[in-house]
PDB file of N, CA and C in Angstrom:
ATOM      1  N   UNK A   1       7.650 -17.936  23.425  1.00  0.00           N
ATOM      2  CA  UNK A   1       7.203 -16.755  22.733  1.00  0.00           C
ATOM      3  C   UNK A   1       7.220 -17.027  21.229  1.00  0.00           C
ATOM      4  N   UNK A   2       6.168 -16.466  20.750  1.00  0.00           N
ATOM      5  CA  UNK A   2       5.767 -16.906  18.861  1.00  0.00           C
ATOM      6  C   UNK A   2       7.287 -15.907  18.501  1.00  0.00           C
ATOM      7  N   UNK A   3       6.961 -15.971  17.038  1.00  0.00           N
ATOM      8  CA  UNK A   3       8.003 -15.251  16.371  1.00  0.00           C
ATOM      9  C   UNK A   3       7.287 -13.734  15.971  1.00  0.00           C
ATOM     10  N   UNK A   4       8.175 -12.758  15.264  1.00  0.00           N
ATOM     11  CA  UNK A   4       7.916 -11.525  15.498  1.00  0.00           C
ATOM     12  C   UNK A   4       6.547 -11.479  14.435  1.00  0.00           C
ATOM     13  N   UNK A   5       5.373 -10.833  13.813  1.00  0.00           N
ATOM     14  CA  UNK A   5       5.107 -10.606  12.624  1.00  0.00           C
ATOM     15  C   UNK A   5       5.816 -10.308  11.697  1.00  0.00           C
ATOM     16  N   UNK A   6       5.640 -11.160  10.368  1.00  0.00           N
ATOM     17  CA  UNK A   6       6.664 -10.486   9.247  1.00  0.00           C
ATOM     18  C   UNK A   6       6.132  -8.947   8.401  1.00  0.00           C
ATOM     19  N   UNK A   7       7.476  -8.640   8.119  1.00  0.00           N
ATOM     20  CA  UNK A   7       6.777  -7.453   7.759  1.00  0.00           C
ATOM     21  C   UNK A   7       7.449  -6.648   6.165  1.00  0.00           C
ATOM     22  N   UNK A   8       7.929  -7.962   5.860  1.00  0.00           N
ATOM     23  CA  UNK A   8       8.426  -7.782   4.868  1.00  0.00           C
ATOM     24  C   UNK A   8       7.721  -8.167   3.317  1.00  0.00           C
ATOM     25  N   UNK A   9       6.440  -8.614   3.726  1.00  0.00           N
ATOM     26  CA  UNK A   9       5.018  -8.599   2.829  1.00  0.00           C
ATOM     27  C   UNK A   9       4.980  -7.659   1.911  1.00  0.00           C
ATOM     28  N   UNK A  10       4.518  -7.396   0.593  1.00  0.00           N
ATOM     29  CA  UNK A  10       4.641  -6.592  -0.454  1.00  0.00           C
ATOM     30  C   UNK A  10       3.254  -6.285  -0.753  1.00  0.00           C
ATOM     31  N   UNK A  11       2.891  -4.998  -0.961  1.00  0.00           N
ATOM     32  CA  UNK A  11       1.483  -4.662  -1.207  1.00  0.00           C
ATOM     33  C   UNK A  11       1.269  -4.038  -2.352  1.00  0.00           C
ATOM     34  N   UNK A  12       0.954  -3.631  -3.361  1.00  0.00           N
ATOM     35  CA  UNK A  12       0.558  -2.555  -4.216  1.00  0.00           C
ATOM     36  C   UNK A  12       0.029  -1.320  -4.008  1.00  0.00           C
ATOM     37  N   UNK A  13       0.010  -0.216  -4.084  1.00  0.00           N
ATOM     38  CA  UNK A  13      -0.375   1.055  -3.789  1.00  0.00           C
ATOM     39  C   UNK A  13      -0.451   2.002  -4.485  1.00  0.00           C
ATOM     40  N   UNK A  14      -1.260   3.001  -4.556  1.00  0.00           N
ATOM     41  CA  UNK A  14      -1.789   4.033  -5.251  1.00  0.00           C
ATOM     42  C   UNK A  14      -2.085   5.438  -4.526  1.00  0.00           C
ATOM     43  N   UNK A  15      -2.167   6.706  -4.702  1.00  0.00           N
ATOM     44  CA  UNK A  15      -2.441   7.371  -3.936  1.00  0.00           C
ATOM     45  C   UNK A  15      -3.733   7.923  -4.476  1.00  0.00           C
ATOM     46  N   UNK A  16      -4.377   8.766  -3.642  1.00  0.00           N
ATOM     47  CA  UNK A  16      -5.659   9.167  -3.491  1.00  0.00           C
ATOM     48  C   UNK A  16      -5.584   9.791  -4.721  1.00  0.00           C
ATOM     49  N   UNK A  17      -5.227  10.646  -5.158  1.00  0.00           N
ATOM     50  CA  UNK A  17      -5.054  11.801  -6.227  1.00  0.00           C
ATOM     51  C   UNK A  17      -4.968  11.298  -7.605  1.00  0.00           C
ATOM     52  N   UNK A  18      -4.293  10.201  -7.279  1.00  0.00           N
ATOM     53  CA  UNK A  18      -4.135   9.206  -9.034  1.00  0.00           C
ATOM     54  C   UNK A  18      -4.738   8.461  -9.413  1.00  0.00           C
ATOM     55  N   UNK A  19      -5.653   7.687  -8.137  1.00  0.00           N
ATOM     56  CA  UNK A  19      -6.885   6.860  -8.195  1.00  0.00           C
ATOM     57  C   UNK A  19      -8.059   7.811  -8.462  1.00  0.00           C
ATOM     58  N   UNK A  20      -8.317   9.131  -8.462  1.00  0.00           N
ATOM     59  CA  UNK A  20      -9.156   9.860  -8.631  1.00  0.00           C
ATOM     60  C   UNK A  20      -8.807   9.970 -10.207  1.00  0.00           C
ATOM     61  N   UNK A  21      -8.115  10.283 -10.390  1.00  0.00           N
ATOM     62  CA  UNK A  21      -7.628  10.596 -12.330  1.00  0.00           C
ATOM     63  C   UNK A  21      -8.010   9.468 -13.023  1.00  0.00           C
ATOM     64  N   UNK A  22      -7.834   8.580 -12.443  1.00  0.00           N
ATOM     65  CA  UNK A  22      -7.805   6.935 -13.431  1.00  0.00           C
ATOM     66  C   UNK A  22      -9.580   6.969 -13.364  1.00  0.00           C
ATOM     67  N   UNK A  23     -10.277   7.246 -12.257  1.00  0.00           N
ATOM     68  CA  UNK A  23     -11.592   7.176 -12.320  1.00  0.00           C
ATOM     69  C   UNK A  23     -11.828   8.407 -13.677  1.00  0.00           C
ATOM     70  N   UNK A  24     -11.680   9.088 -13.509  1.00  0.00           N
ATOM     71  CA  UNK A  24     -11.942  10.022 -14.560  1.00  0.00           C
ATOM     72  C   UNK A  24     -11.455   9.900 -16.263  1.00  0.00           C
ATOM     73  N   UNK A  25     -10.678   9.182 -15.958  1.00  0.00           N
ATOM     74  CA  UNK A  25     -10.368   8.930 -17.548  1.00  0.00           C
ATOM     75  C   UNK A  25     -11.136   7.550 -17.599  1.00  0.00           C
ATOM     76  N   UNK A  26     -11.332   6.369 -16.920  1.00  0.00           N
ATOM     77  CA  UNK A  26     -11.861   4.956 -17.113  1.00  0.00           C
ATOM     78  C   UNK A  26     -13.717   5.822 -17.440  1.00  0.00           C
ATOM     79  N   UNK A  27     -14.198   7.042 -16.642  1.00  0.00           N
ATOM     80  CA  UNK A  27     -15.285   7.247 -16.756  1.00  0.00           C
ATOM     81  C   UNK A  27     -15.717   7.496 -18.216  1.00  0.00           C
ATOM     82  N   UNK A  28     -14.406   8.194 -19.009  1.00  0.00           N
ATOM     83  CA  UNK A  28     -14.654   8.737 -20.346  1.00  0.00           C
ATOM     84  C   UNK A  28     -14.157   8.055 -21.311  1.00  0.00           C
ATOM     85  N   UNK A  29     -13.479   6.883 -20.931  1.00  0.00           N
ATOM     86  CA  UNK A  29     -12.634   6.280 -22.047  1.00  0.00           C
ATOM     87  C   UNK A  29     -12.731   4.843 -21.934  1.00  0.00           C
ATOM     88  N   UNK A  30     -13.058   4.281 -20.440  1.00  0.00           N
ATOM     89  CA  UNK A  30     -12.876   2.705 -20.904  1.00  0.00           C
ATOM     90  C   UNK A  30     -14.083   2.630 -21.406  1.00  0.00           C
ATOM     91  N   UNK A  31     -13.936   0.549 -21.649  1.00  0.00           N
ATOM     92  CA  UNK A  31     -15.438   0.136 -22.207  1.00  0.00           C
ATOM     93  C   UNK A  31     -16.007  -0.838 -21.398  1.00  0.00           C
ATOM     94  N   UNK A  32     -17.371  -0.783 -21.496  1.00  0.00           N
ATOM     95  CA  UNK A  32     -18.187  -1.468 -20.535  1.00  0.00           C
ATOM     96  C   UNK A  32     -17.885  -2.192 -20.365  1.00  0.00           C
ATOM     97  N   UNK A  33     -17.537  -3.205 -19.146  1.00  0.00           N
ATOM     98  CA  UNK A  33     -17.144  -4.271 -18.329  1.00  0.00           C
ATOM     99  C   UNK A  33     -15.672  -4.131 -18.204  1.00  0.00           C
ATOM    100  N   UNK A  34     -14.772  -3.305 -18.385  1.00  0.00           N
ATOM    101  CA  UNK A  34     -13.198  -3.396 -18.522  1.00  0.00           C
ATOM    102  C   UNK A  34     -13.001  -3.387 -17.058  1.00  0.00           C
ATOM    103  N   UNK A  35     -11.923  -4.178 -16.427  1.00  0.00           N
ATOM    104  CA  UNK A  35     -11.780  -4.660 -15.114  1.00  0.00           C
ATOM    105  C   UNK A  35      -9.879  -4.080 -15.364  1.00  0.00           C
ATOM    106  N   UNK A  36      -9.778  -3.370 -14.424  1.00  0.00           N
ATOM    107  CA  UNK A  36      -8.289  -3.135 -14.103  1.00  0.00           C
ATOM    108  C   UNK A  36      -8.052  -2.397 -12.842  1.00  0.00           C
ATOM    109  N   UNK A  37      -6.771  -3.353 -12.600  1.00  0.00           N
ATOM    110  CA  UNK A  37      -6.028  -2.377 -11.046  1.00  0.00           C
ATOM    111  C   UNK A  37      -5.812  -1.477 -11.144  1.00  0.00           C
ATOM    112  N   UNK A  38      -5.136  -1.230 -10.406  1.00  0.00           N
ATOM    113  CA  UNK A  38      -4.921   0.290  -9.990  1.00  0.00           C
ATOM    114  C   UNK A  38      -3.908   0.529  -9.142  1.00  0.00           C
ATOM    115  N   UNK A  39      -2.626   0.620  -9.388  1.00  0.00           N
ATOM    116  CA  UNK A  39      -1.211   0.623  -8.557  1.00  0.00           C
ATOM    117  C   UNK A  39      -0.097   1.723  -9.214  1.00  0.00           C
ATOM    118  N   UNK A  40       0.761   2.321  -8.283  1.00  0.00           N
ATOM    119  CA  UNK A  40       1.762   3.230  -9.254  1.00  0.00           C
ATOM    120  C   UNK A  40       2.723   2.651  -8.700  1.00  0.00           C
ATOM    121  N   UNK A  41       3.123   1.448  -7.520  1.00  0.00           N
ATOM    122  CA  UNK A  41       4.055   0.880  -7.274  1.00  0.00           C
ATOM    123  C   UNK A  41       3.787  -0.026  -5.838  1.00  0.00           C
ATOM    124  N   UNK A  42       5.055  -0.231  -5.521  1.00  0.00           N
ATOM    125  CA  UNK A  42       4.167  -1.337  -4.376  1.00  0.00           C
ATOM    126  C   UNK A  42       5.428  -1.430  -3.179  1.00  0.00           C
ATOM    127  N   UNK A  43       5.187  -1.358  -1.506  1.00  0.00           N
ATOM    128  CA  UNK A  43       6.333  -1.393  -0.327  1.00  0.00           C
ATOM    129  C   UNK A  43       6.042  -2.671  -0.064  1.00  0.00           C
ATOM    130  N   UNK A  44       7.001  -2.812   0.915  1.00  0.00           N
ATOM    131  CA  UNK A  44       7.176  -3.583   2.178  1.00  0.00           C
ATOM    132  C   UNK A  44       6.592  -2.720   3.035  1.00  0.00           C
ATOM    133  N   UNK A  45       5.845  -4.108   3.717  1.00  0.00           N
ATOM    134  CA  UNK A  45       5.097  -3.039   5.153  1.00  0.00           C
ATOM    135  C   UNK A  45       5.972  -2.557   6.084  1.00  0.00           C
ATOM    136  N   UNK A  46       7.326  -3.238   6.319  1.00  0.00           N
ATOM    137  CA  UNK A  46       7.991  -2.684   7.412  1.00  0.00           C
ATOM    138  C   UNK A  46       8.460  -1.219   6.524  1.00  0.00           C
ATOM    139  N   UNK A  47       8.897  -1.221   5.211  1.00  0.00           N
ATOM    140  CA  UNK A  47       9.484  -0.299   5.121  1.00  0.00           C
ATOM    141  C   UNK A  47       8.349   1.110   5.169  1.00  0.00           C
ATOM    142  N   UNK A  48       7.237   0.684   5.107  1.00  0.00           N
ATOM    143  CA  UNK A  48       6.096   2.054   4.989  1.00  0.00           C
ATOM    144  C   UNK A  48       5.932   2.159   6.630  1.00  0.00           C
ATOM    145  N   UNK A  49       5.696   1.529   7.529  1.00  0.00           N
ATOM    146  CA  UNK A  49       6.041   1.513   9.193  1.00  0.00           C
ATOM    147  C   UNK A  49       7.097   2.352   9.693  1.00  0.00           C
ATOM    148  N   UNK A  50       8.478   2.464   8.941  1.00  0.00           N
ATOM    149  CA  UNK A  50       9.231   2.813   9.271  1.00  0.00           C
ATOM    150  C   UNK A  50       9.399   4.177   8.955  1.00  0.00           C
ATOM    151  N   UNK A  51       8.513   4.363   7.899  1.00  0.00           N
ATOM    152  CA  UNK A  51       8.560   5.784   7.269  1.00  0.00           C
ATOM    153  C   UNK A  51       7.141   6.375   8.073  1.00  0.00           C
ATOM    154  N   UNK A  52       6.483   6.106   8.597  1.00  0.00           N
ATOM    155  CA  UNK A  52       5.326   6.952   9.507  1.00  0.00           C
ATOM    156  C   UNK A  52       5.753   7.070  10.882  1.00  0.00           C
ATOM    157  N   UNK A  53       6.596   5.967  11.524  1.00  0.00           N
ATOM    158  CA  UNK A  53       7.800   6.009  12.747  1.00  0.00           C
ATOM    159  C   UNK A  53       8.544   7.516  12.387  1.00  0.00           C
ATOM    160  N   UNK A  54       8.981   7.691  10.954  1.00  0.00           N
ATOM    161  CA  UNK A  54      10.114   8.746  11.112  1.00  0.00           C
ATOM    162  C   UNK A  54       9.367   9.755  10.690  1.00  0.00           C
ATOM    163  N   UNK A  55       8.618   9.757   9.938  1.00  0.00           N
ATOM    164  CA  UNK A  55       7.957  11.023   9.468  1.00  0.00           C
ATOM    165  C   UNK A  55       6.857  11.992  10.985  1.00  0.00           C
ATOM    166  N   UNK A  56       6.496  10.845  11.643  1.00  0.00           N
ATOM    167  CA  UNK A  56       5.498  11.358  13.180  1.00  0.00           C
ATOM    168  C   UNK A  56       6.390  11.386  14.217  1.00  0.00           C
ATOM    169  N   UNK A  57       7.866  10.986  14.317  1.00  0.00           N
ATOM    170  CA  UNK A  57       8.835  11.554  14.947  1.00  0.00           C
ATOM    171  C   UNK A  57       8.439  10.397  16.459  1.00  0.00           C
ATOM    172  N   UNK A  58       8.042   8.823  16.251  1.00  0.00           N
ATOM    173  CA  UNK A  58       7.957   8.070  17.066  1.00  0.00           C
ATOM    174  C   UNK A  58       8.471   7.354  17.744  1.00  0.00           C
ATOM    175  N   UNK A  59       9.965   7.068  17.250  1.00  0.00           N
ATOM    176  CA  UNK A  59      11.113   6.616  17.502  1.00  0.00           C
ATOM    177  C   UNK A  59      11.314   5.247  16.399  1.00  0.00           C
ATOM    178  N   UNK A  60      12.407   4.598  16.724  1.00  0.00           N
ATOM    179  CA  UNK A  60      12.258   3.241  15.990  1.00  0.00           C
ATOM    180  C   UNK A  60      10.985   2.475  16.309  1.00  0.00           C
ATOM    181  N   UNK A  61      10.710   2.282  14.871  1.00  0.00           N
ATOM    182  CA  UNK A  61       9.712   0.918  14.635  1.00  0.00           C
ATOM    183  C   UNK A  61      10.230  -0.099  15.126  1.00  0.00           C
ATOM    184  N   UNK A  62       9.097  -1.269  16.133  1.00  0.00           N
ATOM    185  CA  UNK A  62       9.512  -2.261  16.623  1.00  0.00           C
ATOM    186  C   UNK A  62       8.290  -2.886  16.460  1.00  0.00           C
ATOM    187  N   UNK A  63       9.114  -4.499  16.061  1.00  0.00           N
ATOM    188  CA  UNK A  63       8.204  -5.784  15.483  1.00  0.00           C
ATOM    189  C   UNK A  63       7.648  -6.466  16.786  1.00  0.00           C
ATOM    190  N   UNK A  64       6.503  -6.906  16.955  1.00  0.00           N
ATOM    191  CA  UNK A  64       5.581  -7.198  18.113  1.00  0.00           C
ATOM    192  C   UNK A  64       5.323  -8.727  17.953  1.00  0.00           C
ATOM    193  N   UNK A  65       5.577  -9.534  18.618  1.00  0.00           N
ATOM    194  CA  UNK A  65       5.199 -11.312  18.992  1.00  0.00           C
ATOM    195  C   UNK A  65       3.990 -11.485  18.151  1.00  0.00           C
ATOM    196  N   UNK A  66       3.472 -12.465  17.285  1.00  0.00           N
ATOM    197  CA  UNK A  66       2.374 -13.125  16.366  1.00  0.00           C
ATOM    198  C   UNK A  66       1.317 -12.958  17.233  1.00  0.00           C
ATOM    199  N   UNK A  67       1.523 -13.727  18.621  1.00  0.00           N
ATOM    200  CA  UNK A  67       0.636 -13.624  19.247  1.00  0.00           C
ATOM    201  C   UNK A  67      -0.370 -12.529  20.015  1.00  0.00           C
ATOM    202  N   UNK A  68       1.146 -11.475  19.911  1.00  0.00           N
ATOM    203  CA  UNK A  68       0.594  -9.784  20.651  1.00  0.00           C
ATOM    204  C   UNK A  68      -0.102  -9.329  19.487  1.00  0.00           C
ATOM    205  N   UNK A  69       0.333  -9.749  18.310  1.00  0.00           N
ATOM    206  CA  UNK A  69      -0.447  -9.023  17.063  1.00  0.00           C
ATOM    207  C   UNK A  69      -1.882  -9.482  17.025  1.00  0.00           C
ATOM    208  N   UNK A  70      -1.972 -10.900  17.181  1.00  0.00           N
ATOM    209  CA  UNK A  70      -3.531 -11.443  17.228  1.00  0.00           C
ATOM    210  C   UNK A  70      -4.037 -11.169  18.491  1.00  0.00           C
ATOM    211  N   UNK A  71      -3.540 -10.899  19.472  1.00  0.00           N
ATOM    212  CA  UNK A  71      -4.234 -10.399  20.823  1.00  0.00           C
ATOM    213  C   UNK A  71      -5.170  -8.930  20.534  1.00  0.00           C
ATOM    214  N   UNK A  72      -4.244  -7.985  19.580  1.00  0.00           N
ATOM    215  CA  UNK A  72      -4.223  -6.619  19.171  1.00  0.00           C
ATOM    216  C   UNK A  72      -5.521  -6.519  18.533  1.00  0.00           C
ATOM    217  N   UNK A  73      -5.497  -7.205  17.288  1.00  0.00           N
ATOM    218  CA  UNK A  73      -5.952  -7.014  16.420  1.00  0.00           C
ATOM    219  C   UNK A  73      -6.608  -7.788  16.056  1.00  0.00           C
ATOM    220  N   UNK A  74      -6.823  -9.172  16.522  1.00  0.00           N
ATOM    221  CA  UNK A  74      -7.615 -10.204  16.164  1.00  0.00           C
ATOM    222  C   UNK A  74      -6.503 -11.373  14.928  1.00  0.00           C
ATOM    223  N   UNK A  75      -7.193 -12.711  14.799  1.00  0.00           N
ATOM    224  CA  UNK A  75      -6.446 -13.337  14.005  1.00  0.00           C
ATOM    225  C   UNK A  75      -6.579 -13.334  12.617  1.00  0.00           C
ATOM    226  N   UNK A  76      -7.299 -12.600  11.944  1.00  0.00           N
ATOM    227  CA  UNK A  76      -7.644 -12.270  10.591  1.00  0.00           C
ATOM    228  C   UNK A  76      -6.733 -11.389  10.492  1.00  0.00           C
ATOM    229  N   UNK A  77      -6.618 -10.324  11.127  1.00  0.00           N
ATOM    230  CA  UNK A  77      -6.084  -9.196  10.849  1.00  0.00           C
ATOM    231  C   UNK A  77      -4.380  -9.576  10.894  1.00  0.00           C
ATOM    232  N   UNK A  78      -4.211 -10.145  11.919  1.00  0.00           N
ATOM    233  CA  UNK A  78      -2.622 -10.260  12.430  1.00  0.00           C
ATOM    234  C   UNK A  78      -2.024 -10.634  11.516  1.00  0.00           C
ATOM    235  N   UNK A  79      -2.810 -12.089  11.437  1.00  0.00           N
ATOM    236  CA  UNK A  79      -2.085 -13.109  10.375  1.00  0.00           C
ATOM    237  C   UNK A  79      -2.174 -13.569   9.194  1.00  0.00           C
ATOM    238  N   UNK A  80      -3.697 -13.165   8.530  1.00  0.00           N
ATOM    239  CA  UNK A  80      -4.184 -13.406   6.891  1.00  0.00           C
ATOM    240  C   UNK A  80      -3.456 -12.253   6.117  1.00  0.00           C
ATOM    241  N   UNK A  81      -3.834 -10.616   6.444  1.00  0.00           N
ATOM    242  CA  UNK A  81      -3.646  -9.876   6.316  1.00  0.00           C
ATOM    243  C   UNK A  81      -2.058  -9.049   6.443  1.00  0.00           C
ATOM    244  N   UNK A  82      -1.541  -8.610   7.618  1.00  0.00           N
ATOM    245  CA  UNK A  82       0.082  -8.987   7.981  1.00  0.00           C
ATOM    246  C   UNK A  82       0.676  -9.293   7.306  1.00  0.00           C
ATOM    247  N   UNK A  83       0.394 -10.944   6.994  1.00  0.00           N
ATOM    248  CA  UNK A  83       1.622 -12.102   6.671  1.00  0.00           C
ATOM    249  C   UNK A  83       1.470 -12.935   5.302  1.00  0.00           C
ATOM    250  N   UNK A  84       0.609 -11.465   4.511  1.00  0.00           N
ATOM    251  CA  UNK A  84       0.505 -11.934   3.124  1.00  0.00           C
ATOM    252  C   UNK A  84       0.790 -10.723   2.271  1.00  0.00           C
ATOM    253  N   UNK A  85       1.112 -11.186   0.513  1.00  0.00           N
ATOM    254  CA  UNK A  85       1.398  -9.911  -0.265  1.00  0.00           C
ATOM    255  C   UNK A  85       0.068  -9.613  -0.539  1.00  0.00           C
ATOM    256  N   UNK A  86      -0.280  -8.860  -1.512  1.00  0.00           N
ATOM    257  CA  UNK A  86      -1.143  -8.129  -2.356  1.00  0.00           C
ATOM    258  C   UNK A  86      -0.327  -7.515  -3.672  1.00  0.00           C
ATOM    259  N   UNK A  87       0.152  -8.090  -4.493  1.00  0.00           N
ATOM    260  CA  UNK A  87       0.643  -7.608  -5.902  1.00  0.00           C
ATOM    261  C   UNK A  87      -0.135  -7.494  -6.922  1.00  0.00           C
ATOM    262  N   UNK A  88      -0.098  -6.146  -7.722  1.00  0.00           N
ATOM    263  CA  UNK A  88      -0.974  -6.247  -8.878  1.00  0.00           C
ATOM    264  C   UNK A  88      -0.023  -5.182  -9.583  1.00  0.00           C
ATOM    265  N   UNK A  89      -0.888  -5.408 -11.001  1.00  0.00           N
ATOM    266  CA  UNK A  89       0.038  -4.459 -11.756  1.00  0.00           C
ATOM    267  C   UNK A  89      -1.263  -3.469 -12.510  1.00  0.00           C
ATOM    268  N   UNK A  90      -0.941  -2.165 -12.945  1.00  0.00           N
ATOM    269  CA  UNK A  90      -1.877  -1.173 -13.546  1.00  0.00           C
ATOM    270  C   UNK A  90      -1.669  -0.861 -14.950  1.00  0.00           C
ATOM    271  N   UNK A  91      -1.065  -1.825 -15.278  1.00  0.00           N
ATOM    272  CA  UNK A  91      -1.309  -2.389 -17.083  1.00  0.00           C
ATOM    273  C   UNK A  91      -1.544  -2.040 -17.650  1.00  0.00           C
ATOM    274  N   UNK A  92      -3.212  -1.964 -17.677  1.00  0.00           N
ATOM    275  CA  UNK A  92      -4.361  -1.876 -18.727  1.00  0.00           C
ATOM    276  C   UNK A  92      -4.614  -0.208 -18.408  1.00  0.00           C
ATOM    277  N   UNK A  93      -4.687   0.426 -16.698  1.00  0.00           N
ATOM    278  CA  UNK A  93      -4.843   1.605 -16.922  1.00  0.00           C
ATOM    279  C   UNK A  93      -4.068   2.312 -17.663  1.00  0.00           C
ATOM    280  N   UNK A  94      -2.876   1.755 -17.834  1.00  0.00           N
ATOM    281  CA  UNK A  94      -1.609   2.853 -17.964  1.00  0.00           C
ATOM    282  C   UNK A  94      -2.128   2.804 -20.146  1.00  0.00           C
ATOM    283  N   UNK A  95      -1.954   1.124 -19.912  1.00  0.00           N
ATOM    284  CA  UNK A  95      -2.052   1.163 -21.779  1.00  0.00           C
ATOM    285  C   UNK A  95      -3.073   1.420 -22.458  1.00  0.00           C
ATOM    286  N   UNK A  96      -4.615   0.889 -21.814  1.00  0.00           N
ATOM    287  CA  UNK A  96      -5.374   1.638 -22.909  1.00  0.00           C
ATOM    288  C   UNK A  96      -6.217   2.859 -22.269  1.00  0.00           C
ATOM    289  N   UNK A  97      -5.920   3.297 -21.372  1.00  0.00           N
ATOM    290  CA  UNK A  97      -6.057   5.237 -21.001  1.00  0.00           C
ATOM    291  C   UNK A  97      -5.648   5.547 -21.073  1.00  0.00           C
ATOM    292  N   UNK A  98      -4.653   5.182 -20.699  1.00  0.00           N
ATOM    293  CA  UNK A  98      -2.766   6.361 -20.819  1.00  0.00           C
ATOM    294  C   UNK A  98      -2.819   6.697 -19.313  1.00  0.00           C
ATOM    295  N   UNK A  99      -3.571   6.225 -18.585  1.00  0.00           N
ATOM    296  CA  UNK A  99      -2.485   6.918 -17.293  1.00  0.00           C
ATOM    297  C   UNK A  99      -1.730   6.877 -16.698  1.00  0.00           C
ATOM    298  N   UNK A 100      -1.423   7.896 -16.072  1.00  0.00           N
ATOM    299  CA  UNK A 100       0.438   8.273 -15.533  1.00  0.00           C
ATOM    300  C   UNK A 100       0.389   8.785 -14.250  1.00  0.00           C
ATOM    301  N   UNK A 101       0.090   7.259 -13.131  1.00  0.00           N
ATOM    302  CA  UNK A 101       0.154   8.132 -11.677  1.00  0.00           C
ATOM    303  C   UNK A 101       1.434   9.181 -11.399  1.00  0.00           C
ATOM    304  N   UNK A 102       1.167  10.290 -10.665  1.00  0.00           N
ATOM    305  CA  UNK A 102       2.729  10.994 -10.673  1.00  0.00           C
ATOM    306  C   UNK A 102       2.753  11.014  -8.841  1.00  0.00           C
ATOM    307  N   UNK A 103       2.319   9.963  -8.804  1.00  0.00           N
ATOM    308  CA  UNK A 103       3.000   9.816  -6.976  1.00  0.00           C
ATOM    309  C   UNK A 103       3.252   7.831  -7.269  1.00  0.00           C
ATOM    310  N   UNK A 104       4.281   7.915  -6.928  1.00  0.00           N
ATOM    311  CA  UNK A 104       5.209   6.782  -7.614  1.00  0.00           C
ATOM    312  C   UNK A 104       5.517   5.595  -5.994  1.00  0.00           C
ATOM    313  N   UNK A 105       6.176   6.159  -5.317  1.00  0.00           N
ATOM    314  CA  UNK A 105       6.890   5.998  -3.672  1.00  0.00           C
ATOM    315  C   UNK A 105       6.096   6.307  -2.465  1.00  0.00           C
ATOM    316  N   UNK A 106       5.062   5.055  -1.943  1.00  0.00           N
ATOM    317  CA  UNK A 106       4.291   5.865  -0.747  1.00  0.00           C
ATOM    318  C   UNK A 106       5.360   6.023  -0.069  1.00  0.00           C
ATOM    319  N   UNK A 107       7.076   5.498   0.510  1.00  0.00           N
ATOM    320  CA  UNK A 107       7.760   5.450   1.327  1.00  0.00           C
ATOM    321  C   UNK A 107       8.089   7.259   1.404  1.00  0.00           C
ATOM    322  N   UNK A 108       8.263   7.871  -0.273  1.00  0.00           N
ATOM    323  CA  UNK A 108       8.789   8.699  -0.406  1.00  0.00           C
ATOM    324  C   UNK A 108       7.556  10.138  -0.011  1.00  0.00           C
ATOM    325  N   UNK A 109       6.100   9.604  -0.318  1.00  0.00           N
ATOM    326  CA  UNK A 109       5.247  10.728   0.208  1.00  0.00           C
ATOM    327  C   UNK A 109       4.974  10.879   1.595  1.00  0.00           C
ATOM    328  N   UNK A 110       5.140   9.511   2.152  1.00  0.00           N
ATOM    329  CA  UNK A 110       4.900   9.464   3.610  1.00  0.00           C
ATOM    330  C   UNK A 110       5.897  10.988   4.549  1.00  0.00           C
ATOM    331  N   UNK A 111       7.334  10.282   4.277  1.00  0.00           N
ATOM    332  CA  UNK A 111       8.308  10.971   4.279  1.00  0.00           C
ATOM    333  C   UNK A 111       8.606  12.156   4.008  1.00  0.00           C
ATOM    334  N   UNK A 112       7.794  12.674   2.324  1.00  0.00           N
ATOM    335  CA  UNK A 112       8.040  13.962   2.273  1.00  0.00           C
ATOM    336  C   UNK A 112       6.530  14.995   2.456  1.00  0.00           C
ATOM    337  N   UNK A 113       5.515  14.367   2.228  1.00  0.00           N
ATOM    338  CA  UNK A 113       4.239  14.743   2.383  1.00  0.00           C
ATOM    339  C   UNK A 113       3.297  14.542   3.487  1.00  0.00           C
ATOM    340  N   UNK A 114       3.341  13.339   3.862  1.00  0.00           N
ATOM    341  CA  UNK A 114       2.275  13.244   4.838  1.00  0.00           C
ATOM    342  C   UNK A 114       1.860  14.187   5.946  1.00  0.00           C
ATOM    343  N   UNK A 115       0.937  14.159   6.049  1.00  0.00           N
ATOM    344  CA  UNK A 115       0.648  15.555   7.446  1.00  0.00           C
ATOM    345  C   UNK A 115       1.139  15.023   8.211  1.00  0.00           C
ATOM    346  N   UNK A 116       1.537  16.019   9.548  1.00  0.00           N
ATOM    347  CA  UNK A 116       2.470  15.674  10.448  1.00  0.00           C
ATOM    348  C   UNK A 116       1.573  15.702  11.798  1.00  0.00           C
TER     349      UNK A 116
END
């Protein structure tokens, strides 16, 4: 048997509401060609798994064989995707727009917001 998927991969994240603001100020304020991310912070996938486990009332999250994952989901998905980070930082939005995502913790909106 393969080993479990890791799930301790780091992603960057933003929520819907703050990525909408940053469009709106980049619409009125950046300058033509300005290229920037877009993040208010960044999980572990197990730990955002674990928070839609508790928030949808599913029981414990449990890690699934490499191979059940690429059976699942295909091998792009399992294992490029899965078993890699995605880090960025929102820099340039924050310094030359000024914006100020105010949803900070997907662990913490999942948990306290997400529809149920």
């Amino acid at each position: 048997m393969s080993s479990p998927v890791n799930l301790t991969n780091r992603w960057s994240n933003a929520h819907i509401a703050d990525v909408a603001d940053l469009y709106v100020l980049a619409f009125h304020k950046a300058e033509a060609g300005t290229f920037m991310y877009v993040e208010s912070g960044e999980e572990e996938l197990g730990n955002v798994v674990r928070a839609i486990a508790d928030r949808l009332a599913l029981g414990a999250a449990s890690p699934i064989s490499r191979d059940s994952a690429i059976e699942t989901w295909g091998r792009e998905m399992a294992v490029l995707t899965r078993g890699s980070n995605s880090r960025v930082r929102g820099r340039i939005a924050r310094e030359r727009l000024g914006w100020h995502p105010k949803h900070q913790s997907i662990t913490d909106w999942i948990r306290a917001e997400m529809p149920r």
